[in-house]
N, C-alpha and C. Protein backbone atom coordinates (compact mmCIF):
# COMPACT_ATOMS: atom_id res chain seq x y z
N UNK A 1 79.20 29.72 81.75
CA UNK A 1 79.35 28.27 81.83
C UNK A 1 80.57 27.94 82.66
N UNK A 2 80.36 27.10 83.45
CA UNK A 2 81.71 26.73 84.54
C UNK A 2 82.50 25.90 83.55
N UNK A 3 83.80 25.72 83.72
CA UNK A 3 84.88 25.46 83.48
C UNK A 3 86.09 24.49 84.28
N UNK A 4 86.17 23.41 83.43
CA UNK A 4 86.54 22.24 84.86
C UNK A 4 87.51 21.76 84.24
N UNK A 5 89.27 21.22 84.74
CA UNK A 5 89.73 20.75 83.49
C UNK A 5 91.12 19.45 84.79
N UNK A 6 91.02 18.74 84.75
CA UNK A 6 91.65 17.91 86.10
C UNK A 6 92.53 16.89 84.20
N UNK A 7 94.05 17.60 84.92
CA UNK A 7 94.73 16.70 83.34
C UNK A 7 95.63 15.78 84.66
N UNK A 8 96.09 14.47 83.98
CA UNK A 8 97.41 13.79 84.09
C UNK A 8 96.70 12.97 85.28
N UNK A 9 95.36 12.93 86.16
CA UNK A 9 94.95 12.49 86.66
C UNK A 9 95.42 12.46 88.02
N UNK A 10 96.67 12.01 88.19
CA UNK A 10 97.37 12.16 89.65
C UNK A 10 97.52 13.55 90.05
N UNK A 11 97.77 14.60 89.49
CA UNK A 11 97.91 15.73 90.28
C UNK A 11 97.04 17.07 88.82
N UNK A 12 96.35 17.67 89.71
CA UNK A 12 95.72 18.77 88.48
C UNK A 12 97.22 19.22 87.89
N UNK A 13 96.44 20.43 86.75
CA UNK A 13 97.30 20.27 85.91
C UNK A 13 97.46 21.95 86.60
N UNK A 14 98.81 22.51 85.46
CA UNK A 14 99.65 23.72 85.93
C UNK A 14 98.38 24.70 86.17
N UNK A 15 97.49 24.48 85.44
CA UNK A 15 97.18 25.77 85.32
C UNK A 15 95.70 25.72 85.76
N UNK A 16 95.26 24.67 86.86
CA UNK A 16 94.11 24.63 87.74
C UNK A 16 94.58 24.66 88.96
N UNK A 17 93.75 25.55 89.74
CA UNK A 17 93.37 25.55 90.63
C UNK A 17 93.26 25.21 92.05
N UNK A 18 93.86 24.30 93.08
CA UNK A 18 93.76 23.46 93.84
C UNK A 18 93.37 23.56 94.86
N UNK A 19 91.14 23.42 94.74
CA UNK A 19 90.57 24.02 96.28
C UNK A 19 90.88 23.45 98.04
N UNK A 20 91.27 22.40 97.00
CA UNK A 20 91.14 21.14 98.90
C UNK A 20 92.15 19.44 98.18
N UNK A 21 92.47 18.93 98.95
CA UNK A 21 93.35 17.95 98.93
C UNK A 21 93.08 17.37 100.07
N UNK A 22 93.27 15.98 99.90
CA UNK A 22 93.31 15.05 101.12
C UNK A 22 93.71 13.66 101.17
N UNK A 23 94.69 13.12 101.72
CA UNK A 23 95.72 11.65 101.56
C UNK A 23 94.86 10.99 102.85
N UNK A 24 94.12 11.30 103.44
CA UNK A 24 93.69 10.37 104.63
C UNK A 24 94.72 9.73 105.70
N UNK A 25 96.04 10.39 105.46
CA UNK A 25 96.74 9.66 106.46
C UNK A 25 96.88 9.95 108.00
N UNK A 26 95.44 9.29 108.30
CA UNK A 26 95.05 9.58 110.14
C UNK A 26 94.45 8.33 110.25
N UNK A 27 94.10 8.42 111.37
CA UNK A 27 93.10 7.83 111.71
C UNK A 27 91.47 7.69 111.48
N UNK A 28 90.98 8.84 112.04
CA UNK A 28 89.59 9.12 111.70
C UNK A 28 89.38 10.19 110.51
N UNK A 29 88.09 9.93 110.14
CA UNK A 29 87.82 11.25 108.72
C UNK A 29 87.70 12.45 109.40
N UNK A 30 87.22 12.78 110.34
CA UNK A 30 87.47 14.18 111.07
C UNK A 30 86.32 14.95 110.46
N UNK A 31 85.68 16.40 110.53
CA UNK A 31 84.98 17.04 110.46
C UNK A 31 84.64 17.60 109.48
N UNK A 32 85.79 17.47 108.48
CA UNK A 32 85.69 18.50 107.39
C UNK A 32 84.75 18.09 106.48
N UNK A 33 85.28 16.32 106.43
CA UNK A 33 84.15 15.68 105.92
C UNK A 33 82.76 15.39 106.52
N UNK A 34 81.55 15.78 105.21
CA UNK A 34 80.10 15.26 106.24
C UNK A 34 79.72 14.13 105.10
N UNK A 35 79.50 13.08 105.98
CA UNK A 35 78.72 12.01 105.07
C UNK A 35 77.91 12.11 105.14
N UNK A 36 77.11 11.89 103.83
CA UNK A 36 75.96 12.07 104.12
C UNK A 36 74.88 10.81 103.68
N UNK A 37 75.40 9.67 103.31
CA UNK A 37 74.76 8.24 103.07
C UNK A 37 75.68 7.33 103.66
N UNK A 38 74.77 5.97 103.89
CA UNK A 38 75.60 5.19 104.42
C UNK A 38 76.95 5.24 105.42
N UNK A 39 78.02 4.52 105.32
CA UNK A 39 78.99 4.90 105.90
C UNK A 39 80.39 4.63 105.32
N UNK A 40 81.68 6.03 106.05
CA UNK A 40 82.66 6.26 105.11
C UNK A 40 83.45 6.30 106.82
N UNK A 41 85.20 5.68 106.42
CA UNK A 41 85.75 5.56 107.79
C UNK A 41 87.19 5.64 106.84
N UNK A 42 88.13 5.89 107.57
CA UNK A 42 89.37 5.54 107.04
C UNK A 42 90.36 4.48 108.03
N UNK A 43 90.77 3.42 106.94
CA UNK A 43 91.96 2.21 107.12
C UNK A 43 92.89 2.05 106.63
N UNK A 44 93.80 2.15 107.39
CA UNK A 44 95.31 1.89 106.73
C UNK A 44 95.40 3.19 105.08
N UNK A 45 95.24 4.31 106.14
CA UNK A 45 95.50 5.16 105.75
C UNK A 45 94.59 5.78 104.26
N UNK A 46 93.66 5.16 104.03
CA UNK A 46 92.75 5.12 102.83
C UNK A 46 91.35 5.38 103.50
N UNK A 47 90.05 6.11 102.27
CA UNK A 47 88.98 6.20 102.61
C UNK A 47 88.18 5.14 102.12
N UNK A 48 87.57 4.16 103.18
CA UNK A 48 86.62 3.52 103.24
C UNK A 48 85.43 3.24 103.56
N UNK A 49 84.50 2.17 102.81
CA UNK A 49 82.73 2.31 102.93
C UNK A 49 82.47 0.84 103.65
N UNK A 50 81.70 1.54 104.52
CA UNK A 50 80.81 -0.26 104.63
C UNK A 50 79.77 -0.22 103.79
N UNK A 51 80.05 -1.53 103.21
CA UNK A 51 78.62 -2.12 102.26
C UNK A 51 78.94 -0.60 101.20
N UNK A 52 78.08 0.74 101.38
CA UNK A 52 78.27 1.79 100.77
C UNK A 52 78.67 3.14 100.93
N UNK A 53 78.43 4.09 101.15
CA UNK A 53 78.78 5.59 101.43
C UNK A 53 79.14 6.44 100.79
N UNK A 54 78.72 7.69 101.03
CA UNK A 54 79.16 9.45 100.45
C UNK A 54 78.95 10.32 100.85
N UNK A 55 79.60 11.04 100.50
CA UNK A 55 80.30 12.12 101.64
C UNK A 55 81.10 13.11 100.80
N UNK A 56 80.99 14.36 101.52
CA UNK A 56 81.69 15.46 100.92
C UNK A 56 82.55 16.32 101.44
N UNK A 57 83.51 16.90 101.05
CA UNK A 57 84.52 17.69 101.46
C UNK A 57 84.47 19.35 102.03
N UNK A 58 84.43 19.69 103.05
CA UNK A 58 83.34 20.96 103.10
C UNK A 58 84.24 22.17 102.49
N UNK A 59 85.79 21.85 102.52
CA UNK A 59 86.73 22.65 102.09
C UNK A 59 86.94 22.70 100.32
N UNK A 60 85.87 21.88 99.44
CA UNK A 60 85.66 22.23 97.97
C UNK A 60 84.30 22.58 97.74
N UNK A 61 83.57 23.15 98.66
CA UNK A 61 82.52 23.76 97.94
C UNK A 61 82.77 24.86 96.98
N UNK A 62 83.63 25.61 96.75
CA UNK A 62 83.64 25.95 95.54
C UNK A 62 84.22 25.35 94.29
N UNK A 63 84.20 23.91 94.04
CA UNK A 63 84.87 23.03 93.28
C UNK A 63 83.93 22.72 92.18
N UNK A 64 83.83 22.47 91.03
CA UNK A 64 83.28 21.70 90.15
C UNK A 64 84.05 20.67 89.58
N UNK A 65 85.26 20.04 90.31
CA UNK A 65 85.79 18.64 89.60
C UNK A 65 86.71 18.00 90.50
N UNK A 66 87.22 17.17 90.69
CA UNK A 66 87.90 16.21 91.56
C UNK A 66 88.36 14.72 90.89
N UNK A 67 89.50 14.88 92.17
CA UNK A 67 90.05 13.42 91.33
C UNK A 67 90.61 12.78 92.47
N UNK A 68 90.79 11.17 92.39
CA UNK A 68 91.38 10.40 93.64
C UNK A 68 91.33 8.88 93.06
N UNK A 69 92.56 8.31 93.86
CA UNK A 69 92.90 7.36 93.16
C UNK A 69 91.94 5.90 93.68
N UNK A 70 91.52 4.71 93.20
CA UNK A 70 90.46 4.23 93.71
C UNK A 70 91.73 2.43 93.85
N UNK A 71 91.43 1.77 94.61
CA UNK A 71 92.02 0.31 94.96
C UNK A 71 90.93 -0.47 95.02
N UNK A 72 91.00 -1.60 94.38
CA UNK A 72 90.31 -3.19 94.88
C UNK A 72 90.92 -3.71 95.46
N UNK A 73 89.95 -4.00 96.56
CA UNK A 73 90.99 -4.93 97.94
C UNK A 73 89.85 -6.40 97.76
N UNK A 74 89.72 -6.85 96.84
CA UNK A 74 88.82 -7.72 96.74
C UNK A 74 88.52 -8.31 95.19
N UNK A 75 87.26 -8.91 94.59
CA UNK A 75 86.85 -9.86 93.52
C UNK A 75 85.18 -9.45 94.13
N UNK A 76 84.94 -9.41 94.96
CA UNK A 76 83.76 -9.00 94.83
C UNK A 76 82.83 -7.63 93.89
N UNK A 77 81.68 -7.21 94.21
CA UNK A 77 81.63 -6.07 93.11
C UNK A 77 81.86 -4.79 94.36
N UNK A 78 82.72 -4.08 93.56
CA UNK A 78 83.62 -2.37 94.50
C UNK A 78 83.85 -1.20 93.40
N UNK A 79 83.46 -0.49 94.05
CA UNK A 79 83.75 1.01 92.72
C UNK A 79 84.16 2.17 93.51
N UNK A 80 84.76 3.40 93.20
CA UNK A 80 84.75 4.30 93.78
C UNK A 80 84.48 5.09 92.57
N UNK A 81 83.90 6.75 93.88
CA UNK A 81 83.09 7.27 92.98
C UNK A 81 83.61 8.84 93.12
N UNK A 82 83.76 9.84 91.97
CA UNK A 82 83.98 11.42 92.81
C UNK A 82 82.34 12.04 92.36
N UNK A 83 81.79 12.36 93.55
CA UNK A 83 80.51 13.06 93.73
C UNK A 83 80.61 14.51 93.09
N UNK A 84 80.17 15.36 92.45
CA UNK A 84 80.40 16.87 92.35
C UNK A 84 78.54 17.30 92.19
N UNK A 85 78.52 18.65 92.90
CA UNK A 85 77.07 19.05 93.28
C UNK A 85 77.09 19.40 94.80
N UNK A 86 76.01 19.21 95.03
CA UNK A 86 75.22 19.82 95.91
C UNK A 86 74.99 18.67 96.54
N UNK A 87 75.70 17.72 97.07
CA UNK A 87 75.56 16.95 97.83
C UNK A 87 74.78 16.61 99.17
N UNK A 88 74.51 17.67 99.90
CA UNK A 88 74.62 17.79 101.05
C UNK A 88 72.57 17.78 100.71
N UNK A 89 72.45 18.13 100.11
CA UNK A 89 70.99 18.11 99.32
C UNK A 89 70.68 16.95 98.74
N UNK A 90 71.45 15.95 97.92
CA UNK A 90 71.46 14.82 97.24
C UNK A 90 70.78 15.61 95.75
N UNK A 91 71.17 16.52 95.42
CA UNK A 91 71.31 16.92 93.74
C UNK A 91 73.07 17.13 93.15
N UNK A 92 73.32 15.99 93.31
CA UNK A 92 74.72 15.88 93.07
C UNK A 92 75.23 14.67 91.73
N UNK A 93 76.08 14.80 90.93
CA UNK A 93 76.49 13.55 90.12
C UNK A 93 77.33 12.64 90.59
N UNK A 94 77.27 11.60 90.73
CA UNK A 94 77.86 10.57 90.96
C UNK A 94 79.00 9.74 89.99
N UNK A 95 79.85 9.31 89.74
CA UNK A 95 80.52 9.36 88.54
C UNK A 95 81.86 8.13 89.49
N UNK A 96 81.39 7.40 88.67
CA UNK A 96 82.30 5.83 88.81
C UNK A 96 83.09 5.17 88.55
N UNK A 97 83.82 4.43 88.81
CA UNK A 97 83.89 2.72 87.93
C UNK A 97 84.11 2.37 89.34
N UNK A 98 83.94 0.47 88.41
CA UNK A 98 83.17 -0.52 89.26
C UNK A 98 84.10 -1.67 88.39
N UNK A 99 84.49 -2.62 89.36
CA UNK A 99 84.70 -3.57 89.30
C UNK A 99 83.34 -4.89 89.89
N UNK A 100 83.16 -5.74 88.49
CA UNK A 100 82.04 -6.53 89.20
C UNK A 100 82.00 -8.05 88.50
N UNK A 101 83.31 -8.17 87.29
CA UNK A 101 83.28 -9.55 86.72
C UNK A 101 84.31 -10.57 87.16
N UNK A 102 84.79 -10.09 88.90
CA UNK A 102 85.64 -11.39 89.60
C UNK A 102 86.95 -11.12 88.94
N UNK A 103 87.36 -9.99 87.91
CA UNK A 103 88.88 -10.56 87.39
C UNK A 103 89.84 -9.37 87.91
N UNK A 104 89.32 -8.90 89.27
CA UNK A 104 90.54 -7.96 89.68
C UNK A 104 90.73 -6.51 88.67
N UNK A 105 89.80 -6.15 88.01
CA UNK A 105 90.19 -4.69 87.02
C UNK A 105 88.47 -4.36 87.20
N UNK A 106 88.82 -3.12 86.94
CA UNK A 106 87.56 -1.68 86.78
C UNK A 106 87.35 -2.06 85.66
N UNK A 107 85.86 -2.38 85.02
CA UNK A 107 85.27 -2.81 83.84
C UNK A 107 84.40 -1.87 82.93
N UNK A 108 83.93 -0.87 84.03
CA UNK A 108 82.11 -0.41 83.96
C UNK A 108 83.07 1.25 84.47
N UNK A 109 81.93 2.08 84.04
CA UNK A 109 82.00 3.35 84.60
C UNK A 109 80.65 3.96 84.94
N UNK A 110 80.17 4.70 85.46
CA UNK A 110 78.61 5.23 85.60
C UNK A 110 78.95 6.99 85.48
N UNK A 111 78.07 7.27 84.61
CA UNK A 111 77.11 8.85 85.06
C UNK A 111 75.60 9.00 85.79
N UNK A 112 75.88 8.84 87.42
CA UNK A 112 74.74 8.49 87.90
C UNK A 112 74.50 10.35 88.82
N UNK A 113 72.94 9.80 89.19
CA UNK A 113 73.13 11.20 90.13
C UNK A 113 73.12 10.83 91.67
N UNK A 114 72.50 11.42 92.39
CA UNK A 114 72.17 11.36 94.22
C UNK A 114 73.62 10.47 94.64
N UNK A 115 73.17 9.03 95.31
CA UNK A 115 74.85 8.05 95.77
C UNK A 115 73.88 6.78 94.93
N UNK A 116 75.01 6.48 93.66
CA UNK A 116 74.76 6.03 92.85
C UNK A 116 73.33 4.84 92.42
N UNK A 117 72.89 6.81 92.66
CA UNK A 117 71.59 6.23 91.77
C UNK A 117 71.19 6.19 90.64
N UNK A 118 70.27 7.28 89.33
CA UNK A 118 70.06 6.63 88.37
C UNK A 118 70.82 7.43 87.30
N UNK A 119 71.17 6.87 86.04
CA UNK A 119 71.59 7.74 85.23
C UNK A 119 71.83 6.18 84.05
N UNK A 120 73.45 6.95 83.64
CA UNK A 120 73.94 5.58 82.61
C UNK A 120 75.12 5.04 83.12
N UNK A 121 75.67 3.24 82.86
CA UNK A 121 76.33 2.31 83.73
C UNK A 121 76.61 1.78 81.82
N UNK A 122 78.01 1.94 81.96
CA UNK A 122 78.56 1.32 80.33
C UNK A 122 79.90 0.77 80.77
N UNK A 123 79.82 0.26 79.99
CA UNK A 123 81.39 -0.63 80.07
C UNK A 123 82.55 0.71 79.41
N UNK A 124 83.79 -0.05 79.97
CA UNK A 124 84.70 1.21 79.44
C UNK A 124 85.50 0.63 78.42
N UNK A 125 86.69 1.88 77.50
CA UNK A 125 86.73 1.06 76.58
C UNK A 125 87.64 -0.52 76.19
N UNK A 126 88.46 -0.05 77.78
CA UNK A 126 89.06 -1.32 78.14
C UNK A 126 89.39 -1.49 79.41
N UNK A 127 89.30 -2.56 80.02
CA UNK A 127 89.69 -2.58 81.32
C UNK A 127 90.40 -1.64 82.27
N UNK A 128 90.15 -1.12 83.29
CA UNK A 128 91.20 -0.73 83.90
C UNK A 128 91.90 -1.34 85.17
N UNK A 129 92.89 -1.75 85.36
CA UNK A 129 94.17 -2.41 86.54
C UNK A 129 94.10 -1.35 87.76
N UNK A 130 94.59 -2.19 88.45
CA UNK A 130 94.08 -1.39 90.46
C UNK A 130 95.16 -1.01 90.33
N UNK A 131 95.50 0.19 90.60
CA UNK A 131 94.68 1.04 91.19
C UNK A 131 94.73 2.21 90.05
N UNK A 132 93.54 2.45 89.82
CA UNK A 132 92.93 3.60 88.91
C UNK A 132 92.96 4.44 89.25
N UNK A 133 93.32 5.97 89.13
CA UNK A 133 92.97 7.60 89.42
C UNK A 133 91.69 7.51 88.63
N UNK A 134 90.96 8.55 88.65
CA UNK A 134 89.72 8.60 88.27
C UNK A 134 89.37 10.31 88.39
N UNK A 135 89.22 10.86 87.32
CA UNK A 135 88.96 12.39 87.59
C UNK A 135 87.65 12.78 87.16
N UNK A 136 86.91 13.38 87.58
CA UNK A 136 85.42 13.91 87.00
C UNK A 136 85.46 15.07 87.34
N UNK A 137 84.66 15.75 86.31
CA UNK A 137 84.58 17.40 86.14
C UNK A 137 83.75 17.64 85.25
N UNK A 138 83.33 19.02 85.52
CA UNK A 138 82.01 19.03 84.50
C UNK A 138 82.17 20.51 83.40
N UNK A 139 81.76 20.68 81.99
CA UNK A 139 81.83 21.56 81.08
C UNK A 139 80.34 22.09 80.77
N UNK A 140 79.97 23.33 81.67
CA UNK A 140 78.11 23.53 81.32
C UNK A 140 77.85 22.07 82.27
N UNK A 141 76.28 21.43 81.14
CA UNK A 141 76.07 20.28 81.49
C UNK A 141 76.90 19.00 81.04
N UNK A 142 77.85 19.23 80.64
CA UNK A 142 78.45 17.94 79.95
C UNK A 142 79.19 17.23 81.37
N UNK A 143 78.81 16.23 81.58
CA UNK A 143 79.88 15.42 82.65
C UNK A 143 81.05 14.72 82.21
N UNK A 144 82.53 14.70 82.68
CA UNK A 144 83.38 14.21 82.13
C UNK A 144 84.22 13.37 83.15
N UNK A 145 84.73 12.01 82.89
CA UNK A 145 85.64 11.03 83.46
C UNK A 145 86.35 10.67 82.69
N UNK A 146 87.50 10.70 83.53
CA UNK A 146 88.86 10.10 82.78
C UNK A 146 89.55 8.83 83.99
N UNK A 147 89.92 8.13 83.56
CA UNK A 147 90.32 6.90 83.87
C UNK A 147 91.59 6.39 83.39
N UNK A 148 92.48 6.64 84.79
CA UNK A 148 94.16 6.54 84.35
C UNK A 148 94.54 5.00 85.04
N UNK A 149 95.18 4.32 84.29
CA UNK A 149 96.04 3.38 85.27
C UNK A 149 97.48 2.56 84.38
N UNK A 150 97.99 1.80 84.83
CA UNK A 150 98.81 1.04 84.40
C UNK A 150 98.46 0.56 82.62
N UNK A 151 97.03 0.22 82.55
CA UNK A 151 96.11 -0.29 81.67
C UNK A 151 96.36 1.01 80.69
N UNK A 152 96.50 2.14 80.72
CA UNK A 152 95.94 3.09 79.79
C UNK A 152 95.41 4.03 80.09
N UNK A 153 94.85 5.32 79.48
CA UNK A 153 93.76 6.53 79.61
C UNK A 153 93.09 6.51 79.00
N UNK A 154 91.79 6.51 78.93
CA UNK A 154 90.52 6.91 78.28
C UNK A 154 89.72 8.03 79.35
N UNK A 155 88.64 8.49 78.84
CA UNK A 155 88.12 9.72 78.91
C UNK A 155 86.84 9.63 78.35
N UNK A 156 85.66 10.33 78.56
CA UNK A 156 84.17 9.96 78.08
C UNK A 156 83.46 10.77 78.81
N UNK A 157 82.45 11.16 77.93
CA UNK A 157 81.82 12.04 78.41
C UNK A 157 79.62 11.83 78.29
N UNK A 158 79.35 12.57 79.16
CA UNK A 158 77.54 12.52 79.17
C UNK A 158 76.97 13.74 79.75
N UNK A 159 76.37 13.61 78.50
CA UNK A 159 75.45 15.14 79.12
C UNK A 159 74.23 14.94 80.09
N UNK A 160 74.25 15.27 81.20
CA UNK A 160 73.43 15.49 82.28
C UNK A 160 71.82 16.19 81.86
N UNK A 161 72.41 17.42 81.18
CA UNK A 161 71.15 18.27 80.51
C UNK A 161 70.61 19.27 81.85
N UNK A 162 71.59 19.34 82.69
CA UNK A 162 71.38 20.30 84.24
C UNK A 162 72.68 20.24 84.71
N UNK A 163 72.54 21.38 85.46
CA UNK A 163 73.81 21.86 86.15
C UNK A 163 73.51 21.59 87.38
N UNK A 164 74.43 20.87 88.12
CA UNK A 164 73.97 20.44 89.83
C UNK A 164 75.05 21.62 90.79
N UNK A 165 75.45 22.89 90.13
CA UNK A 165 76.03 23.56 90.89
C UNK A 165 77.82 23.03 91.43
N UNK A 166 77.93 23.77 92.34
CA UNK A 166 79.13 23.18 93.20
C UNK A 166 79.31 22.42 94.06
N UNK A 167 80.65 21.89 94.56
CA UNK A 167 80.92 20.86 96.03
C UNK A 167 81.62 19.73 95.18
N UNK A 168 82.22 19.19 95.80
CA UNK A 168 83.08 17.51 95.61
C UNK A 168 82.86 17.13 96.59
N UNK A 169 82.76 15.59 96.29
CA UNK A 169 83.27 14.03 97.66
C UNK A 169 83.16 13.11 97.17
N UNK A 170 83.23 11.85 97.64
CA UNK A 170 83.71 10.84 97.05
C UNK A 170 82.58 9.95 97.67
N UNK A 171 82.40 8.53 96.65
CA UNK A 171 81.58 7.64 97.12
C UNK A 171 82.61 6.45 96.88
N UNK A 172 81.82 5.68 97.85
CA UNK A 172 82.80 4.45 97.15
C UNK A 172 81.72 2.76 97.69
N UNK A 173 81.83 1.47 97.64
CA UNK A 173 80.86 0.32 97.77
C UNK A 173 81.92 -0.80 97.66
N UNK A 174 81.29 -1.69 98.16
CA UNK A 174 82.07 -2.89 98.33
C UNK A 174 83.62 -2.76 99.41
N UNK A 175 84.50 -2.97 99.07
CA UNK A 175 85.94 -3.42 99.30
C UNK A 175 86.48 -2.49 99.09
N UNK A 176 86.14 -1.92 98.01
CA UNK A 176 86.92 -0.66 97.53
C UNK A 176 87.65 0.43 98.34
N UNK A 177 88.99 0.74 97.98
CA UNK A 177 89.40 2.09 99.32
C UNK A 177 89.84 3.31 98.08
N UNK A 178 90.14 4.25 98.88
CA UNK A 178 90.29 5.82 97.95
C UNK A 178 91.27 6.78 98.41
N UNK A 179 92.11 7.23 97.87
CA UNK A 179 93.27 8.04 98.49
C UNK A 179 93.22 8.92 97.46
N UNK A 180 94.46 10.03 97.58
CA UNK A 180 94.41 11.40 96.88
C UNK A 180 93.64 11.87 96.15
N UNK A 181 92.70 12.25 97.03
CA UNK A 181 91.62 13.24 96.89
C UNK A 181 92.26 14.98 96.66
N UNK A 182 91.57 15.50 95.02
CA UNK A 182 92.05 16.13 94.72
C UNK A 182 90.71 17.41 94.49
N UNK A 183 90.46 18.54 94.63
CA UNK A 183 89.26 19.16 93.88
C UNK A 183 89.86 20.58 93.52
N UNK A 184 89.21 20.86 92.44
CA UNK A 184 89.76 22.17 91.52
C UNK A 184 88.71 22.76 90.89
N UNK A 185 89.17 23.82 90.02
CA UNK A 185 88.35 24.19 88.70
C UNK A 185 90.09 24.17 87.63
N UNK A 186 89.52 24.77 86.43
CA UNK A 186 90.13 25.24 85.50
C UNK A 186 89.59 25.30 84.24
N UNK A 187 90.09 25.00 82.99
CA UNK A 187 89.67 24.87 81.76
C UNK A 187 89.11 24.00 80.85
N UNK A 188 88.21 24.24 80.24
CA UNK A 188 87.81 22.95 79.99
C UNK A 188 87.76 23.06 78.35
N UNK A 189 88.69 23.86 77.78
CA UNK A 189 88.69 23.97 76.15
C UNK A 189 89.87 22.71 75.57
N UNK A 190 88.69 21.92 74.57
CA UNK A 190 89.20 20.69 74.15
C UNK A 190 89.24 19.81 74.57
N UNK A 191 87.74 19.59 75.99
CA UNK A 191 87.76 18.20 77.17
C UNK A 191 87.17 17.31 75.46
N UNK A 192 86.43 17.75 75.00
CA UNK A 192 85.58 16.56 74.22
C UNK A 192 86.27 15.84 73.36
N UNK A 193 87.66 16.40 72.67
CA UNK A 193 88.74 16.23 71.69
C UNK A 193 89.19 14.57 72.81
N UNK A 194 89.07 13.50 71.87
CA UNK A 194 89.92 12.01 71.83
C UNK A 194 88.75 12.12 73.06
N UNK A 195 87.64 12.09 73.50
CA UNK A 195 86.94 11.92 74.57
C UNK A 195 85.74 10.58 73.96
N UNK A 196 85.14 9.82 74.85
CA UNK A 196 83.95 8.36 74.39
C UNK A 196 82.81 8.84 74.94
N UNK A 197 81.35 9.49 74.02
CA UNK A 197 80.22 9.44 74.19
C UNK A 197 79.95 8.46 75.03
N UNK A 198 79.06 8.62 76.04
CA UNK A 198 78.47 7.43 76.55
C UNK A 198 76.89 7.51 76.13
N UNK A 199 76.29 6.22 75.75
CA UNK A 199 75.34 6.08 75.50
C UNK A 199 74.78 4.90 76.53
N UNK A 200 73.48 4.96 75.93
CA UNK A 200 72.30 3.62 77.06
C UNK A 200 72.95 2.72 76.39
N UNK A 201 73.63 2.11 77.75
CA UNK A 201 74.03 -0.19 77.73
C UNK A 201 72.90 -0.56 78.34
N UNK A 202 72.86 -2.12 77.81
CA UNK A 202 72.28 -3.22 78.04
C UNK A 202 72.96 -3.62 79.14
N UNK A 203 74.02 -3.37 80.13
CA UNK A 203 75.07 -4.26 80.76
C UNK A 203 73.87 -3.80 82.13
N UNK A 204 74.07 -4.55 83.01
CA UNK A 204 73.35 -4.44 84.48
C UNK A 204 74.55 -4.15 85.18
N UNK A 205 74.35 -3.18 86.25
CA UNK A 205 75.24 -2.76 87.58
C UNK A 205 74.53 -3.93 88.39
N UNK A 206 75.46 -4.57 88.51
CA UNK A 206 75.23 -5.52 89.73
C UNK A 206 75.91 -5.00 91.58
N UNK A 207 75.76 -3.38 91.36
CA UNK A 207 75.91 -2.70 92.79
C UNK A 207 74.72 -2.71 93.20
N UNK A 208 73.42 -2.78 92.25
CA UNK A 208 71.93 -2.09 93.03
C UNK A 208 71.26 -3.46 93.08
């Protein structure tokens, strides 16, 4: 069973791993990255989508978890996302939050698969304030996000019920931009400990 463990959110923890890193501070995304939906560009030093996009890091294919910090540059609906899988195939998880109720904070989180397509879209357990880190990593099939900001940490987890293999990248929609991009492995004994089941919401993603 793979083993994934991304602590403190801004930087892995002592004792993972660190396959690939990336601050975007250039101009263009350059080669390493391949998008592979929609479109992904970098501004003012951040990774950005028109309308949508995803894309992967070719320097964490041996990664099963990643983390990067996500900004609302807007009130409209914007999420960023860390992809892990097989991307390049579109058998990959998708793994979110989304800002979409106009009040400037990350509301919603998703366990989706392909570029955020279907899975589960739940509210989190409390708001989160811009700019959020956001780490996803996976235990077996269990998918896991944690969600750091000014606001607090929470953490939550969903079982997939399949393993989508290796790779990281990031998605992101709307306004939204993305910086420190992080991908690893490590440990994953005691991810579920103080962690939030996600179950089927009633709430609508107003991204699709």
């Amino acid at each position: 069973m793979k083993t994934m463990l991304l602590v403190g959110v801004v930087a892995l923890s002592a004792s993972a791993a660190i396959a690939a890193s990336d601050n975007f501070d250039r101009s263009k995304l350059g080669h390493k990255w391949v998008v592979t939906d929609g479109h992904l560009y970098i501004a003012n030093d951040q990774l950005q989508a028109k309308s949508a996009g995803l894309g992967y890091d070719t320097k964490s294919a041996s990664s099963w978890g990643a983390s990067a910090t996500v900004t609302l540059n807007g009130t409209d609906v914007e999420y960023g996302a860390v992809a892990l899988g097989d991307i390049a195939g579109g058998n990959n998880a998708f793994i979110k939050i989304q800002s979409q109720d106009g009040d400037g904070l990350f509301e919603y989180g998703a366990f989706y698969i392909g570029d955020n397509g279907e899975g589960e879209f739940f509210p989190l357990n409390e708001p989160a304030s811009s700019p959020a880190t956001i780490s996803a990593w996976f235990c077996g099939t269990y998918g896991f996000l944690q969600v750091k900001s000014a606001s607090g940490s929470h953490k939550y987890y969903y079982n997939y019920n399949t393993d989508f293999g290796y790779g990281a990248g990031l998605g992101a929609g709307g306004a939204a931009s993305l910086d420190n991009y992080k991908s690893g492995q490590g440990d994953c004994s005691g991810d579920m400990k103080n962690a939030t089941r996600v179950f089927p919401s009633p709430v609508r993603d107003l991204s699709k």
